[in-house]
N, C-alpha and C. Protein backbone atom coordinates (compact mmCIF):
# COMPACT_ATOMS: atom_id res chain seq x y z
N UNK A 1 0.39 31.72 12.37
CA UNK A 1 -0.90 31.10 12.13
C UNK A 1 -1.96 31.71 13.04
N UNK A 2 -1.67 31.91 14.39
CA UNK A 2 -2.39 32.53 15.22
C UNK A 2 -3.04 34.10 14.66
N UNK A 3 -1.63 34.56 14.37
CA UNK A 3 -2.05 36.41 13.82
C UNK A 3 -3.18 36.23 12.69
N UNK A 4 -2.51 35.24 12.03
CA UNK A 4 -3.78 34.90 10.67
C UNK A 4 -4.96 34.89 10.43
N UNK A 5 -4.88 33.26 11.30
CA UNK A 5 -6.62 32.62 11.59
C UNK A 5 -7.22 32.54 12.99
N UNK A 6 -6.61 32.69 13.78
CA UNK A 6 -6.73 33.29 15.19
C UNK A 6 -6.79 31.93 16.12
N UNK A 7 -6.96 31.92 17.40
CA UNK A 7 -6.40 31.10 18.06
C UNK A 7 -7.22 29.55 17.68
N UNK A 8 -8.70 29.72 17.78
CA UNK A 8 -9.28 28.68 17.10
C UNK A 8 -8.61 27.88 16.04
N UNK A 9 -8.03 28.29 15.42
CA UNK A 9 -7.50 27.79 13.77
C UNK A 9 -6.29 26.56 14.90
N UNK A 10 -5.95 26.99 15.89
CA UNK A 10 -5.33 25.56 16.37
C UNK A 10 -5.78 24.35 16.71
N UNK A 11 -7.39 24.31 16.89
CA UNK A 11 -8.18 23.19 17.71
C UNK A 11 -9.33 23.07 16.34
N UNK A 12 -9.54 23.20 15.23
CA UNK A 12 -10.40 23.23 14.36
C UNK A 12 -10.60 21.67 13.97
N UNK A 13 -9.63 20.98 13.84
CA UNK A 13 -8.87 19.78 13.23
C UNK A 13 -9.05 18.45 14.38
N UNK A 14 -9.40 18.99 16.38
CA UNK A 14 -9.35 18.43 17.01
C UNK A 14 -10.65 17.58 16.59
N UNK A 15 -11.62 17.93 16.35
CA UNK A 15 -12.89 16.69 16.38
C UNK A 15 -12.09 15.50 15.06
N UNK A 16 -12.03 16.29 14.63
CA UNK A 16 -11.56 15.22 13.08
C UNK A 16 -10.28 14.03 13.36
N UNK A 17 -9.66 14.58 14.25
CA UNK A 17 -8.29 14.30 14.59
C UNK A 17 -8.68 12.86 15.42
N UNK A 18 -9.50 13.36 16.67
CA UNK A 18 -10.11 12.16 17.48
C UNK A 18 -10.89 11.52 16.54
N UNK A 19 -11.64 11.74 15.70
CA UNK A 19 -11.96 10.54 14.81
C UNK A 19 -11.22 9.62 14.09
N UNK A 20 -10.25 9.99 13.92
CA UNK A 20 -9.52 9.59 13.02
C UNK A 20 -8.92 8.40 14.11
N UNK A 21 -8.08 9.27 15.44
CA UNK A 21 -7.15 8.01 16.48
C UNK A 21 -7.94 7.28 16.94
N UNK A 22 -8.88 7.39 17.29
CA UNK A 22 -9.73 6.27 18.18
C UNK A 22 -9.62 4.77 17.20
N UNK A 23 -10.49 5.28 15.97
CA UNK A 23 -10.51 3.66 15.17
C UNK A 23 -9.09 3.23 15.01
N UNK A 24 -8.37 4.43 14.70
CA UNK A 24 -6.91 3.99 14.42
C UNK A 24 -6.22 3.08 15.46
N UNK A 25 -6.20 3.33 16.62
CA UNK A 25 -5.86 2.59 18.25
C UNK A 25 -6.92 1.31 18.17
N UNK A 26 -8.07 1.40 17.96
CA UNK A 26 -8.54 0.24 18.47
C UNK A 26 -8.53 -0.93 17.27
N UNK A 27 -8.70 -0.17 16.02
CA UNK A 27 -8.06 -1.25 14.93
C UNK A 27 -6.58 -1.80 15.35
N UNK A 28 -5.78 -0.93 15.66
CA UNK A 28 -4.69 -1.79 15.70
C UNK A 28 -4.26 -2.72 17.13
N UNK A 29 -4.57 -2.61 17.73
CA UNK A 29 -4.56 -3.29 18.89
C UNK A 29 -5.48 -4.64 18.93
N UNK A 30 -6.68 -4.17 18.22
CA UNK A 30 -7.76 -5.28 18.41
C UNK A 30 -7.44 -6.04 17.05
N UNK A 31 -6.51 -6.13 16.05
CA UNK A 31 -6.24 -6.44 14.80
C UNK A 31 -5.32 -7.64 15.46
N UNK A 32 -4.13 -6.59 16.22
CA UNK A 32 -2.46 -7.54 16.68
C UNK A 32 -3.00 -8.65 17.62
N UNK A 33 -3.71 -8.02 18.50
CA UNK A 33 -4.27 -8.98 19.34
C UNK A 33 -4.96 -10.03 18.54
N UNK A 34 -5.97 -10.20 18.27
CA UNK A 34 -6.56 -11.64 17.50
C UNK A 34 -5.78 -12.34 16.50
N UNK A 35 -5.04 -11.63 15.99
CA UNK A 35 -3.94 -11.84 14.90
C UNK A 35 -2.73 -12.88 15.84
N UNK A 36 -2.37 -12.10 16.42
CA UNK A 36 -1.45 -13.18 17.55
C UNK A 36 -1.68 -14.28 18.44
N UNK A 37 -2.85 -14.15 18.84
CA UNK A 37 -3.62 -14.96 19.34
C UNK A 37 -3.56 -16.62 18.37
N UNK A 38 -4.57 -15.97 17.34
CA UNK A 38 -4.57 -17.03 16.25
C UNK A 38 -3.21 -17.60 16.07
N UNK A 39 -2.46 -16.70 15.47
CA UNK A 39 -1.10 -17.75 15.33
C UNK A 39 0.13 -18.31 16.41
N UNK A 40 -0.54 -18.06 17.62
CA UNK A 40 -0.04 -18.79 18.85
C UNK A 40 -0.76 -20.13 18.82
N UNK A 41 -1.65 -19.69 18.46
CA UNK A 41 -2.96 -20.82 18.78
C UNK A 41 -2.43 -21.94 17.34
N UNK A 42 -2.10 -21.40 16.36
CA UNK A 42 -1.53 -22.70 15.32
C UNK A 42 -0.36 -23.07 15.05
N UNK A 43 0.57 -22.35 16.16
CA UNK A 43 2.15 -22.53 16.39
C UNK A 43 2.86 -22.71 17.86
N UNK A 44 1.67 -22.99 18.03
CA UNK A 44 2.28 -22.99 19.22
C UNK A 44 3.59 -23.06 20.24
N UNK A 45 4.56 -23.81 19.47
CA UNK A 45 6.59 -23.52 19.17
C UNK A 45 6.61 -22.04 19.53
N UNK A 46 5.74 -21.13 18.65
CA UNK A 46 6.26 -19.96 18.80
C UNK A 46 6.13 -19.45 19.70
N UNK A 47 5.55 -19.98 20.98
CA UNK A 47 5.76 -19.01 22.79
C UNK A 47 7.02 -19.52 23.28
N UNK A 48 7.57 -20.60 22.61
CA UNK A 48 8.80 -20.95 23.42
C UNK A 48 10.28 -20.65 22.95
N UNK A 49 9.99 -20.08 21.20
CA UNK A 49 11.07 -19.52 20.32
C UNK A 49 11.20 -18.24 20.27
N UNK A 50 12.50 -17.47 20.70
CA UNK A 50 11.92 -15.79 20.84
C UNK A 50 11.98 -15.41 19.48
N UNK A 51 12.64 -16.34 18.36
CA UNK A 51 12.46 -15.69 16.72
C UNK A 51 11.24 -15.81 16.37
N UNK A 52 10.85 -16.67 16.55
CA UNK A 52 9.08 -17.37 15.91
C UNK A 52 8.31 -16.18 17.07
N UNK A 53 8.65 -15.98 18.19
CA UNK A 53 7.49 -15.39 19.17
C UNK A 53 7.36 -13.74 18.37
N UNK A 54 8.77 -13.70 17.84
CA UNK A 54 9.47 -11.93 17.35
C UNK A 54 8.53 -11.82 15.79
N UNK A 55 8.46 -13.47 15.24
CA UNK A 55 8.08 -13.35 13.85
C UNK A 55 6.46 -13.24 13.66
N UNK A 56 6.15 -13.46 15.15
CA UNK A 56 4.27 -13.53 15.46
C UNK A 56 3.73 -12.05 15.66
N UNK A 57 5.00 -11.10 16.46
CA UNK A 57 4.78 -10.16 16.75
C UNK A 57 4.69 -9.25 15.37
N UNK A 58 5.75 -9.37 14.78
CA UNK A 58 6.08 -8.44 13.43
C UNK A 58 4.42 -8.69 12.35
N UNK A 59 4.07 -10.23 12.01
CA UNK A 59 3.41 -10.42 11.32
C UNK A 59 1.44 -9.26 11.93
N UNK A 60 1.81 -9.55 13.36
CA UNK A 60 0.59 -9.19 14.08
C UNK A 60 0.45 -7.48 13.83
N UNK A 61 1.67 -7.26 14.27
CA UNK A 61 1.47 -5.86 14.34
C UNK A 61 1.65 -5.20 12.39
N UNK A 62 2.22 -6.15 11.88
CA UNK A 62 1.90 -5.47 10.03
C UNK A 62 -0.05 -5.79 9.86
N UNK A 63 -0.69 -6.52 9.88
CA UNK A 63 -2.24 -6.83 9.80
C UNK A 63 -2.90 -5.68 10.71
N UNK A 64 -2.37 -5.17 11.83
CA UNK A 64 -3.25 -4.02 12.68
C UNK A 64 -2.76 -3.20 11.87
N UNK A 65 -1.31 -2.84 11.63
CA UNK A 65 -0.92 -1.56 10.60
C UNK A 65 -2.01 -1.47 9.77
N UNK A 66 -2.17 -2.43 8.81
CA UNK A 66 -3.36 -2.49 7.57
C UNK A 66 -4.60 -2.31 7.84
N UNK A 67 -5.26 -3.17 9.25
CA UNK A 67 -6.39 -2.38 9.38
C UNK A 67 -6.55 -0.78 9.87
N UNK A 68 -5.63 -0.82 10.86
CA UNK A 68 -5.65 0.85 11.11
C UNK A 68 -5.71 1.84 10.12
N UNK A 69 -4.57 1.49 9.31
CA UNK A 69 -4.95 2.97 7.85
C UNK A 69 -6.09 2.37 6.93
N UNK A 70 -6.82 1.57 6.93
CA UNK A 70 -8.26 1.23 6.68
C UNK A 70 -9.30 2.02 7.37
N UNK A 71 -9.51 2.23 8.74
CA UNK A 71 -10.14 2.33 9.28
C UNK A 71 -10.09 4.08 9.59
N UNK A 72 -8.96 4.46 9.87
CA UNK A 72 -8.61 6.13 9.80
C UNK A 72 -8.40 6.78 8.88
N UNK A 73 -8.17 6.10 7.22
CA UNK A 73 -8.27 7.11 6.66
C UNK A 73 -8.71 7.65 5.73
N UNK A 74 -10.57 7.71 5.76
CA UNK A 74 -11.05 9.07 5.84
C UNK A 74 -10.79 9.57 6.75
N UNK A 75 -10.59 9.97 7.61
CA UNK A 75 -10.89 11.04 8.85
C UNK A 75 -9.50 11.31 8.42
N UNK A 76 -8.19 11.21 8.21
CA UNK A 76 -7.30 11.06 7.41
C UNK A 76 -7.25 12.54 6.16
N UNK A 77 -8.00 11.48 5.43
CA UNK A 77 -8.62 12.54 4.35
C UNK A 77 -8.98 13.97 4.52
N UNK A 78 -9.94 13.39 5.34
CA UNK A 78 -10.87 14.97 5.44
C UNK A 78 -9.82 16.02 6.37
N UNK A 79 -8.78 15.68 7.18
CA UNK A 79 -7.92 16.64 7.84
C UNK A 79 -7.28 17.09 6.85
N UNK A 80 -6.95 15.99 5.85
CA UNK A 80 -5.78 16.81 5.03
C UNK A 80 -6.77 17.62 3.87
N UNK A 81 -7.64 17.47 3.56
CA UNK A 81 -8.68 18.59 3.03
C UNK A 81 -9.03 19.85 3.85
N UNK A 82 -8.63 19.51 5.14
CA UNK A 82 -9.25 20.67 5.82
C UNK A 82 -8.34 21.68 5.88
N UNK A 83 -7.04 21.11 6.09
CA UNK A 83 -5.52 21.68 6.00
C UNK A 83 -5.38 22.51 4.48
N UNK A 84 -5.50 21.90 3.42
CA UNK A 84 -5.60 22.48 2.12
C UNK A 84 -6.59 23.51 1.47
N UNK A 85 -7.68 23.35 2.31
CA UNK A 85 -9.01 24.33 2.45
C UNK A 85 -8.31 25.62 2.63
N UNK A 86 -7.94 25.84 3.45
CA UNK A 86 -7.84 26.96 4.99
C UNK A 86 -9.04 27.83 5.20
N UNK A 87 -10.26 26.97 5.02
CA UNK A 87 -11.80 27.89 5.12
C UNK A 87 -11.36 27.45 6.80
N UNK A 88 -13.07 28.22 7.05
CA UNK A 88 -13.36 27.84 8.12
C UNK A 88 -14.18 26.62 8.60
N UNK A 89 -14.53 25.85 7.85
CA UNK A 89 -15.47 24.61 7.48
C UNK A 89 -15.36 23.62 8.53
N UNK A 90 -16.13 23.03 9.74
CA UNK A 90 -15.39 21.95 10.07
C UNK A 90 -15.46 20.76 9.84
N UNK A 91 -15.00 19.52 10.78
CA UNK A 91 -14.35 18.30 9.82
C UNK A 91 -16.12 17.44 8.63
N UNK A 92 -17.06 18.14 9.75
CA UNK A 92 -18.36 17.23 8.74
C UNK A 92 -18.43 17.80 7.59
N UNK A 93 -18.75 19.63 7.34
CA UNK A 93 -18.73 19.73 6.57
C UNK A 93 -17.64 19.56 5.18
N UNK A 94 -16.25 19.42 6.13
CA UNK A 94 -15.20 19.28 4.70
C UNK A 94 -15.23 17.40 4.53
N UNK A 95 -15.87 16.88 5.57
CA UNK A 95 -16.51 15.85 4.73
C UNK A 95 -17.44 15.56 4.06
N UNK A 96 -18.27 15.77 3.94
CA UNK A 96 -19.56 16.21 2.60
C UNK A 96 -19.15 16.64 1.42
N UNK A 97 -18.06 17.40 1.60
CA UNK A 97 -17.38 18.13 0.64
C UNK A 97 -16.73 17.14 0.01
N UNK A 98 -15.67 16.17 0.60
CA UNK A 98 -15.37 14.78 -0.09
C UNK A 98 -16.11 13.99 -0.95
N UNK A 99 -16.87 13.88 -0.12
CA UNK A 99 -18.13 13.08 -0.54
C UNK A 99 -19.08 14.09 -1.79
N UNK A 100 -19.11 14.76 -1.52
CA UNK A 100 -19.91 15.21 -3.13
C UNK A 100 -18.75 15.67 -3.88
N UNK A 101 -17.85 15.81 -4.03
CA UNK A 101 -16.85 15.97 -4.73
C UNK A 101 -16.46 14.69 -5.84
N UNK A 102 -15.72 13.72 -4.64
CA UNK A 102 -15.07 12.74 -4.94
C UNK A 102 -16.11 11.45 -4.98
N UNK A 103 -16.80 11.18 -4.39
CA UNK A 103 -17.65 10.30 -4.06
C UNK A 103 -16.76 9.43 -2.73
N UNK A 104 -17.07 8.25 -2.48
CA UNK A 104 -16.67 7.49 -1.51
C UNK A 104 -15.15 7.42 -1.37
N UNK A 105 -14.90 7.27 -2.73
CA UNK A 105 -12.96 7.44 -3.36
C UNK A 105 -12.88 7.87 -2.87
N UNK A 106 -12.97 8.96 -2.88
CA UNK A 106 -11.85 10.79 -2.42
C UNK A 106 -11.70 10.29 -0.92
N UNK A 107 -12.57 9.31 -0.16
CA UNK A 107 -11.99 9.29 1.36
C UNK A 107 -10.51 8.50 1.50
N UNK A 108 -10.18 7.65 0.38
CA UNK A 108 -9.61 6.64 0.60
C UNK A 108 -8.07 6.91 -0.37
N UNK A 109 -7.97 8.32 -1.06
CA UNK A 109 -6.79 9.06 -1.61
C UNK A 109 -5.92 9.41 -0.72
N UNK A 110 -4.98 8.19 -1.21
CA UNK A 110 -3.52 8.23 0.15
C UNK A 110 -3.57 6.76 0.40
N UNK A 111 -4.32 5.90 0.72
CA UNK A 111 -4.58 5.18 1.11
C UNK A 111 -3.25 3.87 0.76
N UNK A 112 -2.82 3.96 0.08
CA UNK A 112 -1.35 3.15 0.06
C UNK A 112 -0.09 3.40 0.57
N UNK A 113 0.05 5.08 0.68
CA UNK A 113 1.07 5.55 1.30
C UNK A 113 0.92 5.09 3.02
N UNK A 114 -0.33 5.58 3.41
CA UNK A 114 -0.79 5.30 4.73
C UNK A 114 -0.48 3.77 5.28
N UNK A 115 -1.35 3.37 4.26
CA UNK A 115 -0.84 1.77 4.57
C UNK A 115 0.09 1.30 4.50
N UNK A 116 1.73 1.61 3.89
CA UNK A 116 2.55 1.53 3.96
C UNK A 116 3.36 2.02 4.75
N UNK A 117 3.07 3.40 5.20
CA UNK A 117 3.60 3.68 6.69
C UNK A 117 3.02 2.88 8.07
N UNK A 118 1.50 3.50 8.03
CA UNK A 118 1.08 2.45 9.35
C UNK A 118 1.43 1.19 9.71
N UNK A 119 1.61 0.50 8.43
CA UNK A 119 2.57 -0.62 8.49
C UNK A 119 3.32 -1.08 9.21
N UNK A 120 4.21 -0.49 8.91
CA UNK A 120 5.59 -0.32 8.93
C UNK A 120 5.85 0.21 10.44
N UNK A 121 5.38 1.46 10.46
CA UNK A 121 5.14 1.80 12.33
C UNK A 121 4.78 0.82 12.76
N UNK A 122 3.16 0.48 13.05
CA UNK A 122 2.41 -0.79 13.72
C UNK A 122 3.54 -2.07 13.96
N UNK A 123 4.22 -2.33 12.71
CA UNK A 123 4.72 -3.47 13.15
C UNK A 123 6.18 -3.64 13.83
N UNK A 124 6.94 -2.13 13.37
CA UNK A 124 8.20 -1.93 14.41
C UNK A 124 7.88 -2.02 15.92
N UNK A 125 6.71 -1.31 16.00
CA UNK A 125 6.16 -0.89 17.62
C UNK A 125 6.04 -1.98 17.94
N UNK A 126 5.23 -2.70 17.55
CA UNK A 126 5.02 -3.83 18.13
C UNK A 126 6.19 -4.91 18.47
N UNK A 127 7.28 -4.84 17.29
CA UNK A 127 8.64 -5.96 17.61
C UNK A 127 8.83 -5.50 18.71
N UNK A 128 9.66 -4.08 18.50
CA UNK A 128 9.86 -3.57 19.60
C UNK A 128 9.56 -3.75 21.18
N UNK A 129 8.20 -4.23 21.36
CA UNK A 129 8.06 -3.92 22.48
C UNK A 129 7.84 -5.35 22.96
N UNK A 130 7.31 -6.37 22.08
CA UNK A 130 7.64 -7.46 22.57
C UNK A 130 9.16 -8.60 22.42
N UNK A 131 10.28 -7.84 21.65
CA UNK A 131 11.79 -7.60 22.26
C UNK A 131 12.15 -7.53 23.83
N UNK A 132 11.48 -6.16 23.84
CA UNK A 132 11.72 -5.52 25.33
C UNK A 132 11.27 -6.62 26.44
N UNK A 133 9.52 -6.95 25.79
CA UNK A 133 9.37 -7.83 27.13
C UNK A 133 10.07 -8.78 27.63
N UNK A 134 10.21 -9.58 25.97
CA UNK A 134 10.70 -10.53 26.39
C UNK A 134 12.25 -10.86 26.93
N UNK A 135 13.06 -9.99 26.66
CA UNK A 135 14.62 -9.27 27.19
C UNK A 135 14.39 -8.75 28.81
N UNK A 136 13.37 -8.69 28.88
CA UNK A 136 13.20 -8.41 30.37
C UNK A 136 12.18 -9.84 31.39
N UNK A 137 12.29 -10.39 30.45
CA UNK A 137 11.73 -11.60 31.28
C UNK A 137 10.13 -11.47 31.75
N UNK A 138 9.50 -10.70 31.08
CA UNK A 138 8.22 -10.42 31.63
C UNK A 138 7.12 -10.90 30.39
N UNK A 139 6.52 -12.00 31.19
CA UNK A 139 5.13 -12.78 30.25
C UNK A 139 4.01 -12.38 30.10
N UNK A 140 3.15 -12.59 29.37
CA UNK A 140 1.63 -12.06 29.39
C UNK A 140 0.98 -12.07 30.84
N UNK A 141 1.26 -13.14 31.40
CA UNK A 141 0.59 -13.59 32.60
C UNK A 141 0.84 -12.17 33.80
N UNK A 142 2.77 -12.03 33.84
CA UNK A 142 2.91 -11.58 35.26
C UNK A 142 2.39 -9.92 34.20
N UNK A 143 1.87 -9.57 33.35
CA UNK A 143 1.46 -8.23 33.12
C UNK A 143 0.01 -8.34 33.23
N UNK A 144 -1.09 -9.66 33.34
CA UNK A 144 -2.11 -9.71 33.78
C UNK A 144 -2.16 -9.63 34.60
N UNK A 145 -1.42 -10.35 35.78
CA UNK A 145 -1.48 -10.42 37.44
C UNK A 145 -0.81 -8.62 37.75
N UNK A 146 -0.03 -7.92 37.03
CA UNK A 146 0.13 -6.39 37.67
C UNK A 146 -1.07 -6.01 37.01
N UNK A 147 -1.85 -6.05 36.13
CA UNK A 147 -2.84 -5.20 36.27
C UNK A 147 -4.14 -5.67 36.64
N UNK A 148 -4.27 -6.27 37.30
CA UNK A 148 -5.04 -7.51 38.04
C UNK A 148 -4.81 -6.44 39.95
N UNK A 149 -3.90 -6.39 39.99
CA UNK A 149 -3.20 -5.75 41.31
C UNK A 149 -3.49 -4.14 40.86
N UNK A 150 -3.23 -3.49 40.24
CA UNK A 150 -3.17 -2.44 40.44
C UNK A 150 -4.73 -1.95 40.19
N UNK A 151 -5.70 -2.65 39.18
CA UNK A 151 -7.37 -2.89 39.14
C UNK A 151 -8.03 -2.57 40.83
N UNK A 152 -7.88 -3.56 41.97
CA UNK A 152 -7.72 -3.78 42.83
C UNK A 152 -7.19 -2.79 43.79
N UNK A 153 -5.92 -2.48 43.68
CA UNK A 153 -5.45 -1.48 44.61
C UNK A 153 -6.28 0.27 44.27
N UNK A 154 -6.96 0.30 43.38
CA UNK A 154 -7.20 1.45 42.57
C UNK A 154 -8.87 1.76 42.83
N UNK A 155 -9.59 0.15 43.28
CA UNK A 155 -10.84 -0.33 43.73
C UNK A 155 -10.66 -0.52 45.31
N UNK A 156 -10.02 -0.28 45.64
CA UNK A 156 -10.16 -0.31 47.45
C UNK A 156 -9.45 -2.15 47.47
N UNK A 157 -9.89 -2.85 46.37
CA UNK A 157 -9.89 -3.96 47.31
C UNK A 157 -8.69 -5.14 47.79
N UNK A 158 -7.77 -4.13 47.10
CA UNK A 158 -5.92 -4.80 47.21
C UNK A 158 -5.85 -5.70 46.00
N UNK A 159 -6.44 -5.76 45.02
CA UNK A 159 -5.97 -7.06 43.95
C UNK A 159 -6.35 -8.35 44.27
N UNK A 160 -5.93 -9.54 43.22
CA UNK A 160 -6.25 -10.96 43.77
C UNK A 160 -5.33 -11.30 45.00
N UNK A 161 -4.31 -11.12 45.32
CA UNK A 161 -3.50 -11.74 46.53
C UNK A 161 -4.09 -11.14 47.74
């Protein structure tokens, strides 16, 4: 690829790429989060059941899955247009190119597969890791109070203790 399109042709994709993860990360995080929130907040059983706490997590992290491939993919799109191109175009212009092509659609072609993977990721990751916490005995709280401490130690001013 290098001999081809030369070393650039590796970083062409980077602006498009960060467009794409940023909404993707903060949709899904800011999705699981309010999502879990809420249904702590109307189940409350479920902080004290680790199936119901496991079944809050799964449900939370499938709704960020869904917003995330909502939210990333055009930027989505337009990489995999840019990939199929092999011009030299970058990600605005091979989005324009969507867009007068396809109209608004063409951003959103894929858009079930995506959502069915992001899914599916989003919400393993998420069991997953609140499994782990909770197998390790560690609550929302004592991961506020370490980063509460390490805020602090990082600011001169030692944390709350």
């Amino acid at each position: 690829m290098i001999n081809d399109e030369g070393l650039g042709s590796l970083f062409n994709a980077v602006p498009a790429f960060m467009l794409k993860e940023i909404p993707f990360v903060v949709g899904k995080f800011t999705v699981f989060d309010l999502s879990t929130e809420y249904l702590y907040d109307k189940f409350p059983a479920a902080r004290e059941d680790l199936q119901l706490s496991l079944v809050v997590s799964l449900v939370g992290g499938t709704l960020g899955g869904i917003c995330a491939a909502l939210l990333s993919n055009p930027a989505d799109a337009t990489i995999s247009e840019m990939k199929k191109a092999k011009s030299d175009d970058g990600p605005l212009v091979t989005f324009q190119k969507l867009v007068d092509k396809g109209g608004t659609k063409a951003l959103f072609r894929g858009l079930g597969v995506r959502m069915f993977f992001y899914t599916l990721l989003c919400s393993l990751q998420f069991l997953v890791y609140d499994a782990v916490r909770i197998s390790l005995g560690v609550g929302n709280d004592d991961l506020k109070l370490y980063l509460d401490v390490l805020g602090g130690a990082l600011n001169g001013s030692g944390g709350p203790i």
